[in-house]
Structure formats: C-alpha cells, structure tokens
C-alpha atoms as a PDB file:
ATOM      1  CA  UNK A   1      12.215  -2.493 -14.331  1.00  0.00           C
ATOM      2  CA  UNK A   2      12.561   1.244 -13.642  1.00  0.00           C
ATOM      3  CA  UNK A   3      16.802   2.259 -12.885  1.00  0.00           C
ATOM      4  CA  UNK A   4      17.793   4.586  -9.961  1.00  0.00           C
ATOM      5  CA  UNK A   5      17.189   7.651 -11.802  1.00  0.00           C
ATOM      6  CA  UNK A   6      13.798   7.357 -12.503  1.00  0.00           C
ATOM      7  CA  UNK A   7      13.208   5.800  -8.681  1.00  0.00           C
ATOM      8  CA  UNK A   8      14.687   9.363  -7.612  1.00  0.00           C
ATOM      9  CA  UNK A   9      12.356  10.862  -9.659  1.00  0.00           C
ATOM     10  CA  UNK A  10       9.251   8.985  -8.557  1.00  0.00           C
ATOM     11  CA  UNK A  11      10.456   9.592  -4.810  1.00  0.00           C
ATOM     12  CA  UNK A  12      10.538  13.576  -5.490  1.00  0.00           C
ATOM     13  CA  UNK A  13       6.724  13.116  -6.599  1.00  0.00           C
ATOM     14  CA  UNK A  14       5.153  10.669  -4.226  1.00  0.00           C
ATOM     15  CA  UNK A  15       6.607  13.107  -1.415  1.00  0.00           C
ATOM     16  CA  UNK A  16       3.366  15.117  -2.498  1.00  0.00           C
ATOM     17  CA  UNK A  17       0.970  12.347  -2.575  1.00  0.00           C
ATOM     18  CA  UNK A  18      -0.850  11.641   0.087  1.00  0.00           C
ATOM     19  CA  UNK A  19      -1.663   8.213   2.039  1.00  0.00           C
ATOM     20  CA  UNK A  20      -4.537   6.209  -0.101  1.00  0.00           C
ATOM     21  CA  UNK A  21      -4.801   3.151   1.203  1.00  0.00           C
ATOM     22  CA  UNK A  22      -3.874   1.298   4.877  1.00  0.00           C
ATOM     23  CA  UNK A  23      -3.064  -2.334   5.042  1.00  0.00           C
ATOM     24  CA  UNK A  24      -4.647  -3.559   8.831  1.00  0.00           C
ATOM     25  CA  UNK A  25      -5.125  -6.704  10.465  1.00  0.00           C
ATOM     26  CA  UNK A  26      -6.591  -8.480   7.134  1.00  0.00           C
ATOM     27  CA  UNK A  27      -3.211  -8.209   5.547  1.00  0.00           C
ATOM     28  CA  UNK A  28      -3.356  -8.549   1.611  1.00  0.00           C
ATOM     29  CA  UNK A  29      -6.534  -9.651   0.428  1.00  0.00           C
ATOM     30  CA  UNK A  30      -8.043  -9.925  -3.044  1.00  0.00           C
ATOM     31  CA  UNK A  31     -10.190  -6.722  -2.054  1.00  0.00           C
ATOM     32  CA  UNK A  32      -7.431  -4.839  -1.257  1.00  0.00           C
ATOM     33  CA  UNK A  33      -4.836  -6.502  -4.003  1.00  0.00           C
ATOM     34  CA  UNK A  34      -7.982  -5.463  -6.212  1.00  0.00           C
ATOM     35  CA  UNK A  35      -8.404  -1.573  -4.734  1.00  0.00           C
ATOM     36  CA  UNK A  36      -4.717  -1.153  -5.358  1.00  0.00           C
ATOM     37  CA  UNK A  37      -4.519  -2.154  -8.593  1.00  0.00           C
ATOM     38  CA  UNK A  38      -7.373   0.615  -9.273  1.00  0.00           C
ATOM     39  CA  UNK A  39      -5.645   2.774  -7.585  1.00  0.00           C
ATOM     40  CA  UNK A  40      -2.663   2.401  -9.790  1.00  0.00           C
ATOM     41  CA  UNK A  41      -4.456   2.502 -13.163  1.00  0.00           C
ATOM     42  CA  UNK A  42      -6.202   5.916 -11.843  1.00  0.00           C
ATOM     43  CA  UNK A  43      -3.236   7.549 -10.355  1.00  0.00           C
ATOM     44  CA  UNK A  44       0.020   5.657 -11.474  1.00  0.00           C
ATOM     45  CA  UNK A  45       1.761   6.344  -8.095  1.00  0.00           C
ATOM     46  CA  UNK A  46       0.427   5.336  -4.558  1.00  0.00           C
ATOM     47  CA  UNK A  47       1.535   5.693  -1.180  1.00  0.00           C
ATOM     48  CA  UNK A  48       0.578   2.858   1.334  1.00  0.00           C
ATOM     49  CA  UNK A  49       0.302   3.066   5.328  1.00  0.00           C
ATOM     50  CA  UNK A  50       0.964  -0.433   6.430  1.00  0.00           C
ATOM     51  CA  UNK A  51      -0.747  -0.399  10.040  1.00  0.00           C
ATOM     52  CA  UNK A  52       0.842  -2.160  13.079  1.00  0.00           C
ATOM     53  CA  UNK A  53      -1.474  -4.819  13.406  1.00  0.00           C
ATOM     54  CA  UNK A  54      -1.475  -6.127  10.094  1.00  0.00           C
ATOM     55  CA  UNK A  55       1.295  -8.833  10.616  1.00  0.00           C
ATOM     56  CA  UNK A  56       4.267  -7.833   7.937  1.00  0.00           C
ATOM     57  CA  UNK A  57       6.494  -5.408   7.830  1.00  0.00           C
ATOM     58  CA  UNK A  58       6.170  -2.588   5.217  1.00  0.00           C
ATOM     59  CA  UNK A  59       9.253  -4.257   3.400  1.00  0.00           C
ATOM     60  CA  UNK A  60       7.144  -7.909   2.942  1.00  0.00           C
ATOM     61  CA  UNK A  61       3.841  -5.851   2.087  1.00  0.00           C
ATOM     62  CA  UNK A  62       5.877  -3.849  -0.787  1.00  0.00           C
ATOM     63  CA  UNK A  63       7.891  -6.788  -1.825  1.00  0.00           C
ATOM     64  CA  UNK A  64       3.819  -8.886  -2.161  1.00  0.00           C
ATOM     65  CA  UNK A  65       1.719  -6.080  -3.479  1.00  0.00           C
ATOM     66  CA  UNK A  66       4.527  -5.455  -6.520  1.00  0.00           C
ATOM     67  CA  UNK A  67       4.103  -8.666  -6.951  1.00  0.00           C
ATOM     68  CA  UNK A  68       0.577  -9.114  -6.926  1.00  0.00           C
ATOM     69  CA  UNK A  69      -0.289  -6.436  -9.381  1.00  0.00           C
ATOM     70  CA  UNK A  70       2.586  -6.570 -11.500  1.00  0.00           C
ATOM     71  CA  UNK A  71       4.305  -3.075 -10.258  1.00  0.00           C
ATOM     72  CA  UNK A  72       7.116  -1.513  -8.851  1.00  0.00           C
ATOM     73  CA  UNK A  73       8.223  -1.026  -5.054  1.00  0.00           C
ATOM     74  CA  UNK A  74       9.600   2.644  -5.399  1.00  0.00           C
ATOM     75  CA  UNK A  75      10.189   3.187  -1.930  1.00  0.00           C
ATOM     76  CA  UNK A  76       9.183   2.178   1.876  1.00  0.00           C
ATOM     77  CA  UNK A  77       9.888   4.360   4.940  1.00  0.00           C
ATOM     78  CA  UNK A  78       8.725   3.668   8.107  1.00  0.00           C
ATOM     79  CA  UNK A  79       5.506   2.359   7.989  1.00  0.00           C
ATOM     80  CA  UNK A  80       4.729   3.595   4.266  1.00  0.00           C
ATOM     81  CA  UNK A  81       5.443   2.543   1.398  1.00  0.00           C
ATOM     82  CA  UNK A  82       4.842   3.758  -2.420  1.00  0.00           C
ATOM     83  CA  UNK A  83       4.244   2.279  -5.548  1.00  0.00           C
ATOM     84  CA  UNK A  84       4.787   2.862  -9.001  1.00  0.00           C
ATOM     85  CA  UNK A  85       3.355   1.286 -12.364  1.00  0.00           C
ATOM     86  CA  UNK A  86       2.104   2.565 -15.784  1.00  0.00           C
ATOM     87  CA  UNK A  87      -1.121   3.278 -16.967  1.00  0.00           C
ATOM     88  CA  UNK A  88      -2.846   1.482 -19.940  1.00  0.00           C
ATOM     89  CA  UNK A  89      -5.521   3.432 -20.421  1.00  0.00           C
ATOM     90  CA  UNK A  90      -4.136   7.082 -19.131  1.00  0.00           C
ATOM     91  CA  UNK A  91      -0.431   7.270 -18.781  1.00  0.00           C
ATOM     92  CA  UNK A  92       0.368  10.926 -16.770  1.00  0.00           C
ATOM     93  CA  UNK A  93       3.798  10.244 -15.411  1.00  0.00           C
ATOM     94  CA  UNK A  94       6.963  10.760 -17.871  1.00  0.00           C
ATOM     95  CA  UNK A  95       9.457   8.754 -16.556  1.00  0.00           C
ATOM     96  CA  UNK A  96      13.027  10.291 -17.149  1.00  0.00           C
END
C-alpha cells in the first residue's frame, strides 16, 4: 500500500508518461492483463486510455487491473488511468 505522499509523487511523474496501452471493446483479457503486467515490470508506472466502447468505466478498469496484477491504482482522470507497482528485476522509481 503506497500513502498519499508517495501517490502525489507518482502523479507528478506519470504527468510525463505517455498513453501505453487502450482498453476497447474486449475489456480485460488475459492478453491484455498479461501486456500490462509487462508493461509494469519494464516501466514501473503506466498510463491507460480506457476507450468508450469497452463497457466499464475507467474507475472499474483501475479498480480490476490493480487487482489482476497485484498493483496500485495511482490515479484515473477522465478516461485514463495510471498505474503503479515495483519492479523485481529493475526497480527505477524511489518512492518518497
């Protein structure tokens, strides 16, 4: 569980990051539960468009994909959301 402070922080850096990944009409599959969780080991912090069409809000989508892959919801605006967890292998970001 990361506290306020360190969402803040993550906030500040995911405003830099751009858009990775898009959640459409399939909704959460095990391809794309799979691609995010790559995603995360690589990068540590992803941003998410959650399309329209894809039948859940960005709120639901967060709420599943944290819990799907074990990480954190840091944030969802609009129709994006962003998504925090820690490297095993290569562990960049230094949480405050």
């Amino acid at each position: 569980m990361i506290t306020s402070k360190q969402r803040s922080y993550l906030r500040k850096l995911a405003n830099k990051e751009k858009t990775i990944l898009q959640i459409g009409k399939g909704g959460i599959s095990p391809a794309l539960v799979e691609q995010v969780n790559e995603a995360l080991e690589a990068r540590e912090l992803i941003k998410i468009h959650v399309l329209e069409n894809s039948g859940l809000s960005p709120r639901e989508a967060c709420d599943a994909l944290a819990g799907e892959t074990g990480a954190e919801g840091v944030q969802v605006v609009g129709s994006r959301i962003v998504l925090y967890k820690k490297s095993e292998e290569n562990p960049r970001i230094q949480l405050p």
